[in-house]
C-alpha atoms as a PDB file:
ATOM      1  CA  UNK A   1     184.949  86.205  20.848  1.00  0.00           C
ATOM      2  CA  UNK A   2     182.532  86.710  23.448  1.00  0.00           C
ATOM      3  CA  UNK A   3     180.298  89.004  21.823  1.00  0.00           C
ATOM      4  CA  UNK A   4     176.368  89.065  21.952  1.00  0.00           C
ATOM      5  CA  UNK A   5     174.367  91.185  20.359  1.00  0.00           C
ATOM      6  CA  UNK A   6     170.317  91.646  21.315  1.00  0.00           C
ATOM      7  CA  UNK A   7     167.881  93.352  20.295  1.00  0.00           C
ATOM      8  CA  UNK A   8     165.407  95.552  22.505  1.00  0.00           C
ATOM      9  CA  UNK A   9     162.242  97.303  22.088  1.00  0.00           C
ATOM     10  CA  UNK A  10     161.327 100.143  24.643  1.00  0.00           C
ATOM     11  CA  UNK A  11     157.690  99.836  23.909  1.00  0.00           C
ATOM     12  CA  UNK A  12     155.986 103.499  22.947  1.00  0.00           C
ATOM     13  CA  UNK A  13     157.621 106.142  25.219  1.00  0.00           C
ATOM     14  CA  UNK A  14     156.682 109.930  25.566  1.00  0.00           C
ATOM     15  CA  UNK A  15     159.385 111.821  25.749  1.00  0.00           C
ATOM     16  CA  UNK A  16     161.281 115.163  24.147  1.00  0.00           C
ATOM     17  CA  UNK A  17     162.269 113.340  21.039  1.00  0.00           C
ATOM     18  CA  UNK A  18     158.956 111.892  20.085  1.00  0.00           C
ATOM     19  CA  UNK A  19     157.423 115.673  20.579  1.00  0.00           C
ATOM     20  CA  UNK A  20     159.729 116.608  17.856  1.00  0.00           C
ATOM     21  CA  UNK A  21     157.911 114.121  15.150  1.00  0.00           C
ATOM     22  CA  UNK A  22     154.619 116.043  14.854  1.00  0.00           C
ATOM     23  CA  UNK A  23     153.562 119.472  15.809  1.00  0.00           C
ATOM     24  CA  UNK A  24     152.904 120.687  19.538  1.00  0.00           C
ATOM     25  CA  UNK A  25     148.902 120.850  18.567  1.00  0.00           C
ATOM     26  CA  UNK A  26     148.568 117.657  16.967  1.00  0.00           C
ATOM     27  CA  UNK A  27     150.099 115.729  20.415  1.00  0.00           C
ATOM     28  CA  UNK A  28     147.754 117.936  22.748  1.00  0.00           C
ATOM     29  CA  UNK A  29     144.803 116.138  19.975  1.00  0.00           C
ATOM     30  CA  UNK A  30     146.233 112.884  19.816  1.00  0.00           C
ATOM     31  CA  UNK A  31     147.592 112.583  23.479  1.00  0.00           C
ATOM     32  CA  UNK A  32     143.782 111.708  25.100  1.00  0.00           C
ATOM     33  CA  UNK A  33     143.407 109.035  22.085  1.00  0.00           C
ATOM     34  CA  UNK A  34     146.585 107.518  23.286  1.00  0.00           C
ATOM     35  CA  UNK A  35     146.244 107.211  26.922  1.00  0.00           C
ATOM     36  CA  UNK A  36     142.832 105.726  26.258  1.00  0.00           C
ATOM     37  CA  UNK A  37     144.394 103.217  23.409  1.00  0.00           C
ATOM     38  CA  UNK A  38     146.937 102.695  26.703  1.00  0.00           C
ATOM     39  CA  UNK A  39     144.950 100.617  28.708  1.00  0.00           C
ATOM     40  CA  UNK A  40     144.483  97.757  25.732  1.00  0.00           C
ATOM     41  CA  UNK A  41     147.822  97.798  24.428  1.00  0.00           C
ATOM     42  CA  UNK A  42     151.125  95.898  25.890  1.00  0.00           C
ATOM     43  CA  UNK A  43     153.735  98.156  24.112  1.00  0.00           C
ATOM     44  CA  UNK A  44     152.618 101.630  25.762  1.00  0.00           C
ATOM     45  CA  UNK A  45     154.813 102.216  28.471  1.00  0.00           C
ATOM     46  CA  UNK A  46     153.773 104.375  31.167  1.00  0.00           C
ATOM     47  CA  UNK A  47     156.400 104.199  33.745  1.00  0.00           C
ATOM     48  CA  UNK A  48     159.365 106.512  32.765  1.00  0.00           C
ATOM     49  CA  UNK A  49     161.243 103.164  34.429  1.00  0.00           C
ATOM     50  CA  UNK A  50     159.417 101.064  32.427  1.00  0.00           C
ATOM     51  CA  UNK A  51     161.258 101.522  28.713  1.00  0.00           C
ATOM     52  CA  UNK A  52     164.268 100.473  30.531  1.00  0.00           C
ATOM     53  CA  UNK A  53     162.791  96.830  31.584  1.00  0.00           C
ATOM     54  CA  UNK A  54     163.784  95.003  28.800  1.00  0.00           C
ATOM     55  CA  UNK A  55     167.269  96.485  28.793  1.00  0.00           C
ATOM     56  CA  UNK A  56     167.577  95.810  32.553  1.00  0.00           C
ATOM     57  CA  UNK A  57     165.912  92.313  32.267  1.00  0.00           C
ATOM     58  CA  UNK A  58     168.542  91.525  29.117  1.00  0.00           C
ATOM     59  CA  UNK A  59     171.586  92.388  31.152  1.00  0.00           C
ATOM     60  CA  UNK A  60     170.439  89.901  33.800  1.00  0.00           C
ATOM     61  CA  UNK A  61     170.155  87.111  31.461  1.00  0.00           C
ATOM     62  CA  UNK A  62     173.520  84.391  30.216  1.00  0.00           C
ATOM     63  CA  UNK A  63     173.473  85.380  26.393  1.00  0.00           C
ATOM     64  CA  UNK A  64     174.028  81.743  25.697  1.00  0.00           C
ATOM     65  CA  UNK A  65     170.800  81.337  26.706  1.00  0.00           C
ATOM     66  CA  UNK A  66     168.844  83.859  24.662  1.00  0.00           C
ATOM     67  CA  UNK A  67     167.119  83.196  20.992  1.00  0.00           C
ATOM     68  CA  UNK A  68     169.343  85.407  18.899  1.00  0.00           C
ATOM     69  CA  UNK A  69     165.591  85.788  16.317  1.00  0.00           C
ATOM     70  CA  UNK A  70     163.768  87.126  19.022  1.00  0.00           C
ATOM     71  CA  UNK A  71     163.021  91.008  19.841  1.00  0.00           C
ATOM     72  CA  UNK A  72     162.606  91.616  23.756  1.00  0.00           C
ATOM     73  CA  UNK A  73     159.735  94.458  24.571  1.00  0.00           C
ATOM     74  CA  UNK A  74     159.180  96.484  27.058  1.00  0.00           C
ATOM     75  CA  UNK A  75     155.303  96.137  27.793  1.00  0.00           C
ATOM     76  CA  UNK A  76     152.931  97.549  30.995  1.00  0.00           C
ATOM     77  CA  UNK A  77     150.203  96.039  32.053  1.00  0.00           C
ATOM     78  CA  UNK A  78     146.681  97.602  32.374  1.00  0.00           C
ATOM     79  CA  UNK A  79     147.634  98.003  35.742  1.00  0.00           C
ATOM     80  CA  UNK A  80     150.813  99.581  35.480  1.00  0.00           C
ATOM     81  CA  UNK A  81     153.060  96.334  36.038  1.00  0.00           C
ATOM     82  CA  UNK A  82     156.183  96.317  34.026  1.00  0.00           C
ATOM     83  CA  UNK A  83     157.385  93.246  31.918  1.00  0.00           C
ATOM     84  CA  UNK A  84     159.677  91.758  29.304  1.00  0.00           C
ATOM     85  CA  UNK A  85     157.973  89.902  26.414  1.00  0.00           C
ATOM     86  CA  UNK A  86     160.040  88.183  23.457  1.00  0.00           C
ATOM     87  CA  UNK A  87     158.850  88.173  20.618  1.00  0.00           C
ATOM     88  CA  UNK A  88     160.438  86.276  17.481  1.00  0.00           C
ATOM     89  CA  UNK A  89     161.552  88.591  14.361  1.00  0.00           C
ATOM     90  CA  UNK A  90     160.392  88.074  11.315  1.00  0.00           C
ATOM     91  CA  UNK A  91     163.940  87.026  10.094  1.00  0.00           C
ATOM     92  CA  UNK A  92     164.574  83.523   8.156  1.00  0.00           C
ATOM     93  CA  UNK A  93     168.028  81.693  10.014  1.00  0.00           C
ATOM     94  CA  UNK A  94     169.313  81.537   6.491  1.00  0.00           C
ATOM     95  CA  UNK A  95     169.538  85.595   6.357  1.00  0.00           C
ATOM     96  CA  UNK A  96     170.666  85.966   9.730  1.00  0.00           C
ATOM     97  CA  UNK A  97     173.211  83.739   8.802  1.00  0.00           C
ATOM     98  CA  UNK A  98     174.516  85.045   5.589  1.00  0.00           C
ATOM     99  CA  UNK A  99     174.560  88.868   7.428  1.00  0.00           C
ATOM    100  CA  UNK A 100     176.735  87.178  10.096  1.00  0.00           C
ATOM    101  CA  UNK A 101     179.105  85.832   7.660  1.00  0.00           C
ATOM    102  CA  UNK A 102     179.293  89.182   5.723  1.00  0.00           C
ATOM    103  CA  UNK A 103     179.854  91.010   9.285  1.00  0.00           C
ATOM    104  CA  UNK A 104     182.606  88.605   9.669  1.00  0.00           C
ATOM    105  CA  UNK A 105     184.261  89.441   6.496  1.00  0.00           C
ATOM    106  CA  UNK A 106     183.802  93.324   6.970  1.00  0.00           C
ATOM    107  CA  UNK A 107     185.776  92.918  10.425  1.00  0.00           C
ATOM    108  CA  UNK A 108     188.129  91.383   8.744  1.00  0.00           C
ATOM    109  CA  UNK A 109     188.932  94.408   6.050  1.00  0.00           C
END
């Protein structure tokens, strides 16, 4: 019908609703660890722009063209530079398949 459905990843973003998880004083302990864990990890994104990268990057894209297994990311470089990486899900085709078909058949009802 026209339909495509992706999925995105915004990468670890600081924001209001992750200082609701834990406690005010556990962030102002953990927050040093985590901008130092920053500069070797992809999937910490600095940029308040960069969680929407993948999003933005996805729009841009033909969904005939995209790898309906695959999870986009938004990732940041050591240096701050703001990309879109793909990685595959750990879903079989078979199960993607039969939750299709079952999608299909709730529509239906």
């Amino acid at each position: 019908q026209g339909l495509y459905s992706s999925v995105v990843c915004p990468g670890l973003v600081m924001s209001n609703m992750t200082y609701r998880i834990l406690p005010i004083f556990l962030w102002k302990l953990l927050m040093p660890i985590m901008w130092l864990v920053s500069g070797s990890t992809a999937v910490f994104v600095k940029a308040p722009l960069g969680r929407l990268a993948s999003s933005v990057w996805l729009f841009k894209q033909k969904p005939e063209y995209l790898d309906s297994l695959v999870k986009y990311h938004s990732c940041t470089s050591g240096l701050g530079r703001c990309y879109v990486e793909p990685r595959k899900m750990d879903v079989d085709e078979d199960t993607a398949e039969k939750l299709y078909q079952k999608l299909l058949e709730l529509e239906e009802q």
